[in-house]
N, C-alpha and C. Protein backbone atom coordinates (compact mmCIF):
# COMPACT_ATOMS: atom_id res chain seq x y z
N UNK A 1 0.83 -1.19 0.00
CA UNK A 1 0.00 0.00 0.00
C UNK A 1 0.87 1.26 0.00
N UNK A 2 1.83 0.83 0.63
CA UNK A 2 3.38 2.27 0.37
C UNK A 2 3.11 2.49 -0.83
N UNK A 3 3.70 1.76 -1.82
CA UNK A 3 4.20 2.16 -2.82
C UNK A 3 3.16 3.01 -3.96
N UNK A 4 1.90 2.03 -3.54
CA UNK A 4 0.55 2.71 -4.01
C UNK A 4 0.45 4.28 -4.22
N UNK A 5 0.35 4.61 -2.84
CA UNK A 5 0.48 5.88 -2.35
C UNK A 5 1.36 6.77 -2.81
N UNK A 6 2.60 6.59 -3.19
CA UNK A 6 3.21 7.11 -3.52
C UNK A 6 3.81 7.70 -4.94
N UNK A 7 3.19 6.27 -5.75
CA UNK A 7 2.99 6.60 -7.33
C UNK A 7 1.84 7.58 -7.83
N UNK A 8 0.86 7.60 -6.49
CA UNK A 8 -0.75 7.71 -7.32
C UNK A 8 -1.24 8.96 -6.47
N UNK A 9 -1.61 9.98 -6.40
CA UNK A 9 -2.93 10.26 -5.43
C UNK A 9 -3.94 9.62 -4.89
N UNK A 10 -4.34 9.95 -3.69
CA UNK A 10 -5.89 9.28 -3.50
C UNK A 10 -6.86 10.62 -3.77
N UNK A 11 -8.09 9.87 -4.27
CA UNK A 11 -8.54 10.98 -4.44
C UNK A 11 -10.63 10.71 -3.76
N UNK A 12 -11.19 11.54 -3.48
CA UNK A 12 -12.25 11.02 -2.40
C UNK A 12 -13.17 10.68 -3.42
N UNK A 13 -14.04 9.60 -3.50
CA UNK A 13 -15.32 9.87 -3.96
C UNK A 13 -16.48 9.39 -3.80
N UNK A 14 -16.56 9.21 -2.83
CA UNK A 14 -17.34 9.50 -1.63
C UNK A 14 -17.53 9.65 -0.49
N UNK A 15 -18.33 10.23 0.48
CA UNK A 15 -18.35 10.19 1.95
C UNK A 15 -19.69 9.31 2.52
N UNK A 16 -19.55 9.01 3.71
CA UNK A 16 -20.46 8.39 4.63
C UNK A 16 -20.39 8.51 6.27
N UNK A 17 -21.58 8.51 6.42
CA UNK A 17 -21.54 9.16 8.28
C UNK A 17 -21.55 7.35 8.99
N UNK A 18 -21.80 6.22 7.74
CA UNK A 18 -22.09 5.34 9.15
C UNK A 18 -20.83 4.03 8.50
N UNK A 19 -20.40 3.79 9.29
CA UNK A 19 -19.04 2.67 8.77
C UNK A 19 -19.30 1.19 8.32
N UNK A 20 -20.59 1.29 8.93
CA UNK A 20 -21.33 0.18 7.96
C UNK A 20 -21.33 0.22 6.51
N UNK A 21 -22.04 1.51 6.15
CA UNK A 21 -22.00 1.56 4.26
C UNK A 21 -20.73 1.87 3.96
N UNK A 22 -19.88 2.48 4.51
CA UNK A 22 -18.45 2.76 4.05
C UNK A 22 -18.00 1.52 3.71
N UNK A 23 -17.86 0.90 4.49
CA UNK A 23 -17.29 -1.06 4.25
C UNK A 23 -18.09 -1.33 3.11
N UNK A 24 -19.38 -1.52 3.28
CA UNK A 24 -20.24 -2.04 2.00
C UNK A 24 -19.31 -1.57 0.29
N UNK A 25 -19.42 0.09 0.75
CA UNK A 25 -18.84 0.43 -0.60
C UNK A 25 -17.32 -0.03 -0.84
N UNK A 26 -16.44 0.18 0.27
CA UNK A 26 -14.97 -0.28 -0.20
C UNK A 26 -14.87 -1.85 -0.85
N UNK A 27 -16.14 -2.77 0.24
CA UNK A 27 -15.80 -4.01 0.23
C UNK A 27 -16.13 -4.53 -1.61
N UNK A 28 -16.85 -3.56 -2.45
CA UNK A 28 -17.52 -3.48 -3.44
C UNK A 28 -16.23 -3.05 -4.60
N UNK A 29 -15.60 -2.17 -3.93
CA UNK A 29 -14.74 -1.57 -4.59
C UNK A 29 -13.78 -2.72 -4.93
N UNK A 30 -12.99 -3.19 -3.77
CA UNK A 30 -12.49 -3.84 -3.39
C UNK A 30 -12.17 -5.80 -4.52
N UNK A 31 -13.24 -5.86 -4.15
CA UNK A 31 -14.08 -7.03 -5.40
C UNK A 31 -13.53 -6.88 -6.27
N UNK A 32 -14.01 -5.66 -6.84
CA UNK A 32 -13.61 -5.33 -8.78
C UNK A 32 -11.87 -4.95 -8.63
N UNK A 33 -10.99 -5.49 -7.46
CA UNK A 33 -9.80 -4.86 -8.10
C UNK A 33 -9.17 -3.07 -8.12
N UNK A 34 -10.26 -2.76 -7.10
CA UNK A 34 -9.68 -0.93 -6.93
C UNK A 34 -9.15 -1.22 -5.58
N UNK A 35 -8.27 -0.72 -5.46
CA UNK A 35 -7.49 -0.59 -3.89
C UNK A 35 -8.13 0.71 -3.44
N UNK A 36 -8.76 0.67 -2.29
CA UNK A 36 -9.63 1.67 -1.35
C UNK A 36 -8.80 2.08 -0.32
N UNK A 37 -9.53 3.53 0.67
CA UNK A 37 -8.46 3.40 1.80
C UNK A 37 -9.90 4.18 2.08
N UNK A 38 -10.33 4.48 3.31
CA UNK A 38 -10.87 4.63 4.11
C UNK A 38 -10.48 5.93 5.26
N UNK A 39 -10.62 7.15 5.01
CA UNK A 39 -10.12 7.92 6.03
C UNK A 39 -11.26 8.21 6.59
N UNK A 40 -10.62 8.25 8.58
CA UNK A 40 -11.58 8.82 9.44
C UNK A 40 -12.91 7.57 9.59
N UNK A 41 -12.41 6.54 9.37
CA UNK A 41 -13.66 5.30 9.74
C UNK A 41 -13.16 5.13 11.18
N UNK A 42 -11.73 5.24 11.90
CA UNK A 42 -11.55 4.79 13.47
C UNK A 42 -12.56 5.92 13.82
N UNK A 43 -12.20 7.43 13.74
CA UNK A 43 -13.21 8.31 14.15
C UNK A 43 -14.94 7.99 14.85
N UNK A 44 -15.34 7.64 13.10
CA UNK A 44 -16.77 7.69 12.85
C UNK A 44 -16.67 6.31 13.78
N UNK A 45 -16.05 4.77 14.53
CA UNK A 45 -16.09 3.99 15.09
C UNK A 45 -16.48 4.53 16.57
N UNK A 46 -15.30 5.08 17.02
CA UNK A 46 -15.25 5.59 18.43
C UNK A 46 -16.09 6.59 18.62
N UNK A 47 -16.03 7.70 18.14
CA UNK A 47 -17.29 8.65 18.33
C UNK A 47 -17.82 9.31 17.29
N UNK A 48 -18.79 8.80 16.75
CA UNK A 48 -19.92 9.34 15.66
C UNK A 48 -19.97 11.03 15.39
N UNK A 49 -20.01 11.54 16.52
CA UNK A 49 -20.19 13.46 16.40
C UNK A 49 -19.19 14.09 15.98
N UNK A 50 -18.24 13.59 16.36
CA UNK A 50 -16.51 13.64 15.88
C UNK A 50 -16.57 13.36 15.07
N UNK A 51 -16.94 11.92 13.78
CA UNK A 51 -16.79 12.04 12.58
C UNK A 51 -17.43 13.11 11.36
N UNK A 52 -18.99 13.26 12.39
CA UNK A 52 -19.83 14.14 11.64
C UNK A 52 -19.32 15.40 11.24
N UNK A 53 -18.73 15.89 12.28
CA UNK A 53 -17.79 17.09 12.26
C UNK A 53 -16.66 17.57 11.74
N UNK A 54 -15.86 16.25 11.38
CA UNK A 54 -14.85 15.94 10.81
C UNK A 54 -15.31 16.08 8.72
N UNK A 55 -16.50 15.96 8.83
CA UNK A 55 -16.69 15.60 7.44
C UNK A 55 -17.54 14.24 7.19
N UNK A 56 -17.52 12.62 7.81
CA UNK A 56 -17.86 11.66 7.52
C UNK A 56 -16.06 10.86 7.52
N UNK A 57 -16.73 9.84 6.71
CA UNK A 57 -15.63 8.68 6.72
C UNK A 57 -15.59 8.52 4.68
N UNK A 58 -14.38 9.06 4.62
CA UNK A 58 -13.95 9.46 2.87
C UNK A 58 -13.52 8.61 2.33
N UNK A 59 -14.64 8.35 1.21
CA UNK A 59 -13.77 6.73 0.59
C UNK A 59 -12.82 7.23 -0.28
N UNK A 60 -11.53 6.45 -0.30
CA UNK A 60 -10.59 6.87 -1.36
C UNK A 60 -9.83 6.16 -2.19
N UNK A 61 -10.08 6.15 -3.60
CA UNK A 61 -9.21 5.78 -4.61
C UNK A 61 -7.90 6.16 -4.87
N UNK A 62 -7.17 5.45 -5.84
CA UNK A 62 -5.95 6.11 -6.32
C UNK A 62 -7.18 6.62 -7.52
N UNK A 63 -5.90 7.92 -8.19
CA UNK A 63 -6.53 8.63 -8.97
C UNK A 63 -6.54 8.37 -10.34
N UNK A 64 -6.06 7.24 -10.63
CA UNK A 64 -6.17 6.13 -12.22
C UNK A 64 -7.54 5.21 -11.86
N UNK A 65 -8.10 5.28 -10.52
CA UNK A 65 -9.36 4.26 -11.11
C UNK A 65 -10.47 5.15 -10.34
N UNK A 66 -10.19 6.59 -10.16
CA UNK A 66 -11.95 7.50 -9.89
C UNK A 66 -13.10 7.19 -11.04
N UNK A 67 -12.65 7.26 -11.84
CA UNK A 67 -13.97 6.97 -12.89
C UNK A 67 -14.72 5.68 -12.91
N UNK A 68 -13.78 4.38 -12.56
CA UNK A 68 -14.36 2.66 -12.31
C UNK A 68 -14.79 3.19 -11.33
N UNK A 69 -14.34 3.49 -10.39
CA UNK A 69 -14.92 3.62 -8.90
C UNK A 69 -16.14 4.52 -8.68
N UNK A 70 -16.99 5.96 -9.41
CA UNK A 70 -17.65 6.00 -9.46
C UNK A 70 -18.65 5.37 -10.04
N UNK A 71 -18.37 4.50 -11.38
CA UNK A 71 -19.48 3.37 -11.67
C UNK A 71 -19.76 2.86 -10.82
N UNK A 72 -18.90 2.19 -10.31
CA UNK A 72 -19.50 1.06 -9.50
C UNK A 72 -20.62 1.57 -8.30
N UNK A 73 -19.71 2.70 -7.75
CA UNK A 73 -21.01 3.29 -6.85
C UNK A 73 -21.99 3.74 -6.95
N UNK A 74 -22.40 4.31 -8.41
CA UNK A 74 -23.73 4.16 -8.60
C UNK A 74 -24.33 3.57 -8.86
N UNK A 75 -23.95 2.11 -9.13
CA UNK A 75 -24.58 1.21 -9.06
C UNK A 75 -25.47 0.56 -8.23
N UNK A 76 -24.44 1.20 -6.74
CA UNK A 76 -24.60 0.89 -5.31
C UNK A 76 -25.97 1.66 -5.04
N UNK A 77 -25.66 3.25 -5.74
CA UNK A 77 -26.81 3.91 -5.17
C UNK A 77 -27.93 3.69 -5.87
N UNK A 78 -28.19 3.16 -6.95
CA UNK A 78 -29.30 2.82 -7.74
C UNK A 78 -29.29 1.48 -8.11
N UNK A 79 -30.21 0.92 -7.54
CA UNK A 79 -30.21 -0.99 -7.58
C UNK A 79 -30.76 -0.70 -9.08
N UNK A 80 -31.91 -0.21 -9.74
CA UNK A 80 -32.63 -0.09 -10.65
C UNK A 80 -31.84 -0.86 -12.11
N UNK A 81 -30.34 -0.24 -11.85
CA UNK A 81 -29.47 -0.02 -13.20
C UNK A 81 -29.18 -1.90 -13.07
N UNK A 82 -29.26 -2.30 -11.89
CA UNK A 82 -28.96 -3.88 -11.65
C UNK A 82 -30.05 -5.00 -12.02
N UNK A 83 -31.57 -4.18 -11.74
CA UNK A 83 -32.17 -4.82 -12.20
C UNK A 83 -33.25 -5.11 -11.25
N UNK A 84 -33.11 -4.27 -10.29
CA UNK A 84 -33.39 -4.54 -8.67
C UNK A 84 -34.60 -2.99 -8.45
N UNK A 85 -35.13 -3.28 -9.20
CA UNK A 85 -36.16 -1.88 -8.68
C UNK A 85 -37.45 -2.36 -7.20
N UNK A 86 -36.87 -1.34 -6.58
CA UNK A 86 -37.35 -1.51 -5.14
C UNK A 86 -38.14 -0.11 -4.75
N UNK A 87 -37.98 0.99 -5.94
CA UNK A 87 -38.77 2.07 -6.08
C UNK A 87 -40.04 2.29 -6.28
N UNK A 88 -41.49 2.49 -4.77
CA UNK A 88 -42.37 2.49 -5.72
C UNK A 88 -42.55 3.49 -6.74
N UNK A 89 -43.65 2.87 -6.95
CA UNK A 89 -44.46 4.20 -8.45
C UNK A 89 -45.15 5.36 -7.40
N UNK A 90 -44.75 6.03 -8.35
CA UNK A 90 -46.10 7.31 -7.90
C UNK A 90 -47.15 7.17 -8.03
N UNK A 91 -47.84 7.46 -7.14
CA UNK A 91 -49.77 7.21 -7.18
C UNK A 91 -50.08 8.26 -8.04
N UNK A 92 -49.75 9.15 -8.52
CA UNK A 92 -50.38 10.61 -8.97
C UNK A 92 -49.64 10.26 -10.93
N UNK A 93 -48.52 9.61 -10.99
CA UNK A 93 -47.89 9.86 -12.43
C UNK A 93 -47.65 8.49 -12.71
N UNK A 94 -47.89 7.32 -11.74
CA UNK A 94 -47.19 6.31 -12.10
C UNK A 94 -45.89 6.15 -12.38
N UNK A 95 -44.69 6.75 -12.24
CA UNK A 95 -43.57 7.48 -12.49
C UNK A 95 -42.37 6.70 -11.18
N UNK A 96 -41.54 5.83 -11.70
CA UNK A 96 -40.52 4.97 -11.28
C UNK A 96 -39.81 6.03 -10.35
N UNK A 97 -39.08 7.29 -10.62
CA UNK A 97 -38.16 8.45 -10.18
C UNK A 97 -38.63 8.76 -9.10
N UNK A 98 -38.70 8.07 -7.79
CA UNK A 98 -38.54 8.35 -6.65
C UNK A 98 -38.10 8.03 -5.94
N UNK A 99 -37.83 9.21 -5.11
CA UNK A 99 -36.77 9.08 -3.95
C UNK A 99 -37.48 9.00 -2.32
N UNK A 100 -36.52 8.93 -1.19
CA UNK A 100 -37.12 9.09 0.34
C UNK A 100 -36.76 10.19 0.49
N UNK A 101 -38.08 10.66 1.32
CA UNK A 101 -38.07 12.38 1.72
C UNK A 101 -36.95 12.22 3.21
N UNK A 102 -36.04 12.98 3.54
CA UNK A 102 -34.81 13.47 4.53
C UNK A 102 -35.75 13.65 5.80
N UNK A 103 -36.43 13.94 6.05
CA UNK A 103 -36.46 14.53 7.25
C UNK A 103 -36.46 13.81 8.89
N UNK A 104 -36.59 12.44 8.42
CA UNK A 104 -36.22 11.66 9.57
C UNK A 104 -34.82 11.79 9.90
N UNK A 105 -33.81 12.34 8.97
CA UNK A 105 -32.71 12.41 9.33
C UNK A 105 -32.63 13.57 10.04
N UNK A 106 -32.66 14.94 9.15
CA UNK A 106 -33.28 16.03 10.10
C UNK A 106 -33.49 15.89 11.53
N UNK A 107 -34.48 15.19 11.92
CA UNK A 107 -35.10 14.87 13.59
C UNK A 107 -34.11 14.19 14.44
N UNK A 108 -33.38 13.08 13.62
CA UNK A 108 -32.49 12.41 14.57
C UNK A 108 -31.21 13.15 14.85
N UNK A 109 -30.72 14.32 13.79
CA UNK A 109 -29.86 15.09 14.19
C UNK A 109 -30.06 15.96 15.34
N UNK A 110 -31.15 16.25 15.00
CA UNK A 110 -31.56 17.26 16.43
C UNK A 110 -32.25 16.57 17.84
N UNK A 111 -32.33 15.19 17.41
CA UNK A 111 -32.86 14.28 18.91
C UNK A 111 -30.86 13.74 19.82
N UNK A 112 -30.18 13.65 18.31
CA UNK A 112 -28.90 13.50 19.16
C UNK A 112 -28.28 14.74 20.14
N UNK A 113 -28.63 16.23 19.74
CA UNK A 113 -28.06 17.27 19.99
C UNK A 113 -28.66 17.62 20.96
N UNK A 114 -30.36 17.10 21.08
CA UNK A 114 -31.21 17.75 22.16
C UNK A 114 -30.49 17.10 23.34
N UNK A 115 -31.17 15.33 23.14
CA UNK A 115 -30.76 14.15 24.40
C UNK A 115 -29.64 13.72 24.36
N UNK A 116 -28.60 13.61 23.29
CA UNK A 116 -27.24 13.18 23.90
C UNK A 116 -27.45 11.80 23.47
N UNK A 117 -28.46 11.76 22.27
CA UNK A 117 -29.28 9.98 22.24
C UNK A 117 -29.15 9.72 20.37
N UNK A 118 -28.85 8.85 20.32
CA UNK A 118 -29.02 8.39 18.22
C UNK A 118 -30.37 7.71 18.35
N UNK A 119 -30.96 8.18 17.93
CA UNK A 119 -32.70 7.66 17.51
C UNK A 119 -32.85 6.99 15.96
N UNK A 120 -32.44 5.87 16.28
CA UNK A 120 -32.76 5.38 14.59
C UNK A 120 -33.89 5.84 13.58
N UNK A 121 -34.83 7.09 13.23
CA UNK A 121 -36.06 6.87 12.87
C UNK A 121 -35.75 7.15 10.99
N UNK A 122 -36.52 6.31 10.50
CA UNK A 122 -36.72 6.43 9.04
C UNK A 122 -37.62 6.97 8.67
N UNK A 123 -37.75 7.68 7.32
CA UNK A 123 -39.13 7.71 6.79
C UNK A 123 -39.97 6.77 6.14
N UNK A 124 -41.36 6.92 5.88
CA UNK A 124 -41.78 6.48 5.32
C UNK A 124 -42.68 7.04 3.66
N UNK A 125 -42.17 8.61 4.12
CA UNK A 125 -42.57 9.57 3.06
C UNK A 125 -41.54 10.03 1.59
N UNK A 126 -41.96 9.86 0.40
CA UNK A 126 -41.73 9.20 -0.95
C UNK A 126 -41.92 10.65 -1.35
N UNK A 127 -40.82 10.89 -1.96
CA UNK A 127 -41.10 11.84 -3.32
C UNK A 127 -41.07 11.70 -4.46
N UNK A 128 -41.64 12.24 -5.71
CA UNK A 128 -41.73 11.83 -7.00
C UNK A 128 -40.77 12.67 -7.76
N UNK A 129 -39.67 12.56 -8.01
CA UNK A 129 -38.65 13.25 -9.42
C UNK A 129 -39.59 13.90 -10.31
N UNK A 130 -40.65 12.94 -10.66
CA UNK A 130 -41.01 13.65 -12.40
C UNK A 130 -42.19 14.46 -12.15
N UNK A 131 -43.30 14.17 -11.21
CA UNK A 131 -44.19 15.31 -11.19
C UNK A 131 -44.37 15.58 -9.74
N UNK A 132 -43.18 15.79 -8.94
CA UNK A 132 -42.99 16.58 -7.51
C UNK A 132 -44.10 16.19 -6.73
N UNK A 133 -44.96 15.23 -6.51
CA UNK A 133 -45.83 14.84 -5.66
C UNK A 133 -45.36 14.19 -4.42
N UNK A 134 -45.98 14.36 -3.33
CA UNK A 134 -45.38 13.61 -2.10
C UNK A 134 -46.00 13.03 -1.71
N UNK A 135 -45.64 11.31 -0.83
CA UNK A 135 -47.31 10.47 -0.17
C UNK A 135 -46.88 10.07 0.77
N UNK A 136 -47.17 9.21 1.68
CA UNK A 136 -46.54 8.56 2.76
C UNK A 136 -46.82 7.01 2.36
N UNK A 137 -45.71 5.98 2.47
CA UNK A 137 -46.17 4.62 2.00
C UNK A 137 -46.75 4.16 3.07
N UNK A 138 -48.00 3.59 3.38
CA UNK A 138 -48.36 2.58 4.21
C UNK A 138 -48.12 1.57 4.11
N UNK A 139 -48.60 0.59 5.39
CA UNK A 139 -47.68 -0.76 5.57
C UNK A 139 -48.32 -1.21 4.92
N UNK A 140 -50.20 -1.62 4.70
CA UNK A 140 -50.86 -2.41 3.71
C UNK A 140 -50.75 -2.37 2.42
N UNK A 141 -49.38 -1.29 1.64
CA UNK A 141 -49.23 -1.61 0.49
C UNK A 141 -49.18 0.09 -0.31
């Protein structure tokens, strides 16, 4: 890994707050033959607020395989391109292009800052890319 380093730059391309998906993505990287390095994952291990603050945990390439290495991660971020659509439709357009609305993240940032506490909460509220509609998914479907 010396020598790596020393022929090449690293260069970031991407970040993550939880060291779970960081692994996911290196271990991905990793697979196909890109040598990864990981800065600031002991951080984000030992204390989470410290990494947040720090930036996250920076995945890093040498700078001859940023371009493989962003394929692959969007691959990561969009199952769709795999074959794996897990996106519903929009009720209003029928329309594949949606995403999860943030704001459960929002709340847990400010439930850690209020109580001193990580509150796992997700959403369940869906936005639509193509005609901006918003719904909440229920559990019956």
């Amino acid at each position: 890994m010396q020598s790596e380093s020393q022929d090449s730059s690293w260069t970031t391309v991407d970040r993550f707050f939880h060291p779970t998906e960081a692994h996911i993505a290196a271990g991905k990287l990793e697979s196909e033959g890109i040598p990864v390095f990981l800065l600031g994952i002991n951080h984000a291990s030992v204390n989470w607020l410290i990494s947040v603050a720090l930036g996250g945990i920076r995945l890093q390439v040498p700078a001859n395989h940023v371009d493989d290495a962003r394929q692959l991660l969007a691959q990561l971020d969009n199952p769709s391109e795999q074959g794996e659509s897990e996106c519903p439709e929009c009720p209003e357009c029928g329309g594949s292009d949606t995403t999860a609305m943030s704001n459960s993240r929002k709340i847990a940032f400010l439930a850690i800052h209020l109580f001193s506490i990580p509150l796992p909460w997700q959403s369940n509220r869906r936005h639509c890319q193509s005609c901006g509609a918003d719904w909440e998914i229920t559990k019956n479907g």
